[in-house]
Protein backbone atom coordinates (compact mmCIF):
# COMPACT_ATOMS: atom_id res chain seq x y z
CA UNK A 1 0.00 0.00 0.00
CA UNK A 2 0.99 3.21 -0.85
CA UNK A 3 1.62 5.92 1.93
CA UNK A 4 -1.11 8.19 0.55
CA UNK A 5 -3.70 5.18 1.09
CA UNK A 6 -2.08 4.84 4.51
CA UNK A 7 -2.83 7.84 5.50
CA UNK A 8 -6.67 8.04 3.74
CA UNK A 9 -7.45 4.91 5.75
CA UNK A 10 -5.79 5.98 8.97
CA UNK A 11 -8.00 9.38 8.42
CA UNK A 12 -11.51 7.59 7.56
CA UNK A 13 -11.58 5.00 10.38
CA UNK A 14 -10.52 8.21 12.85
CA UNK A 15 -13.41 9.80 11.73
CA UNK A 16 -15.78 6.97 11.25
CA UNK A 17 -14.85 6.03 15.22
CA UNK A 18 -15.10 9.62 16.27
CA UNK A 19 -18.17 9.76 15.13
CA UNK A 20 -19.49 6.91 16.72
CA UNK A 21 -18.29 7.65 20.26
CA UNK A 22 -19.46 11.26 19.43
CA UNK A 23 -23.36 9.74 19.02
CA UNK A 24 -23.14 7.17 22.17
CA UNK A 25 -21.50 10.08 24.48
CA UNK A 26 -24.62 12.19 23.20
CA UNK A 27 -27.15 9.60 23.70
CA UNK A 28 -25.70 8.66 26.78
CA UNK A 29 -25.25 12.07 28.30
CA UNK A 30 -28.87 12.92 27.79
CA UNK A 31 -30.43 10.16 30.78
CA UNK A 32 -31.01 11.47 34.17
CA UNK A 33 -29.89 8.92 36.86
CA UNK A 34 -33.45 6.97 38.37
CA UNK A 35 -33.54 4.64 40.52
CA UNK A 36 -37.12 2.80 40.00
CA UNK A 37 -36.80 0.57 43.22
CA UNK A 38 -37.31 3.18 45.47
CA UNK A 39 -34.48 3.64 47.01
CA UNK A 40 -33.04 6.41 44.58
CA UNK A 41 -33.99 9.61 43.62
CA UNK A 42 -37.78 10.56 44.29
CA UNK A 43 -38.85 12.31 40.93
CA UNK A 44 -38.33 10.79 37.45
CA UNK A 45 -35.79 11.40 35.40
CA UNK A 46 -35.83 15.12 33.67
CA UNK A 47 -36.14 14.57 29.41
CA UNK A 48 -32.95 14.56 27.26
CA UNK A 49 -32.59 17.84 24.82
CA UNK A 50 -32.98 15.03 22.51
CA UNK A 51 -36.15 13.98 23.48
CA UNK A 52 -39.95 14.71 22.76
């Protein structure tokens, strides 16, 4: 392989893996902490900016 391709692949898998953590750290990020047992919190949890 050449070093140009190298570097191409090196480049699209960054991106294509950046882009995946990106979209679980933003789907994660948006869920409040509950704890449905009743022992945690006491209200539900608050909706993402994602959300409806």
């Amino acid at each position: 392989m050449s070093t140009s391709a190298i570097i191409f692949m090196a480049g699209s898998w960054t991106f294509v893996l950046g882009l995946t953590f990106w979209s679980f750290h933003r789907l994660l990020k948006d869920k409040e902490h509950f704890d449905p047992d009743g022992i945690g919190p006491k209200a539900p949890p608050k909706k993402g900016e994602t959300e409806q």
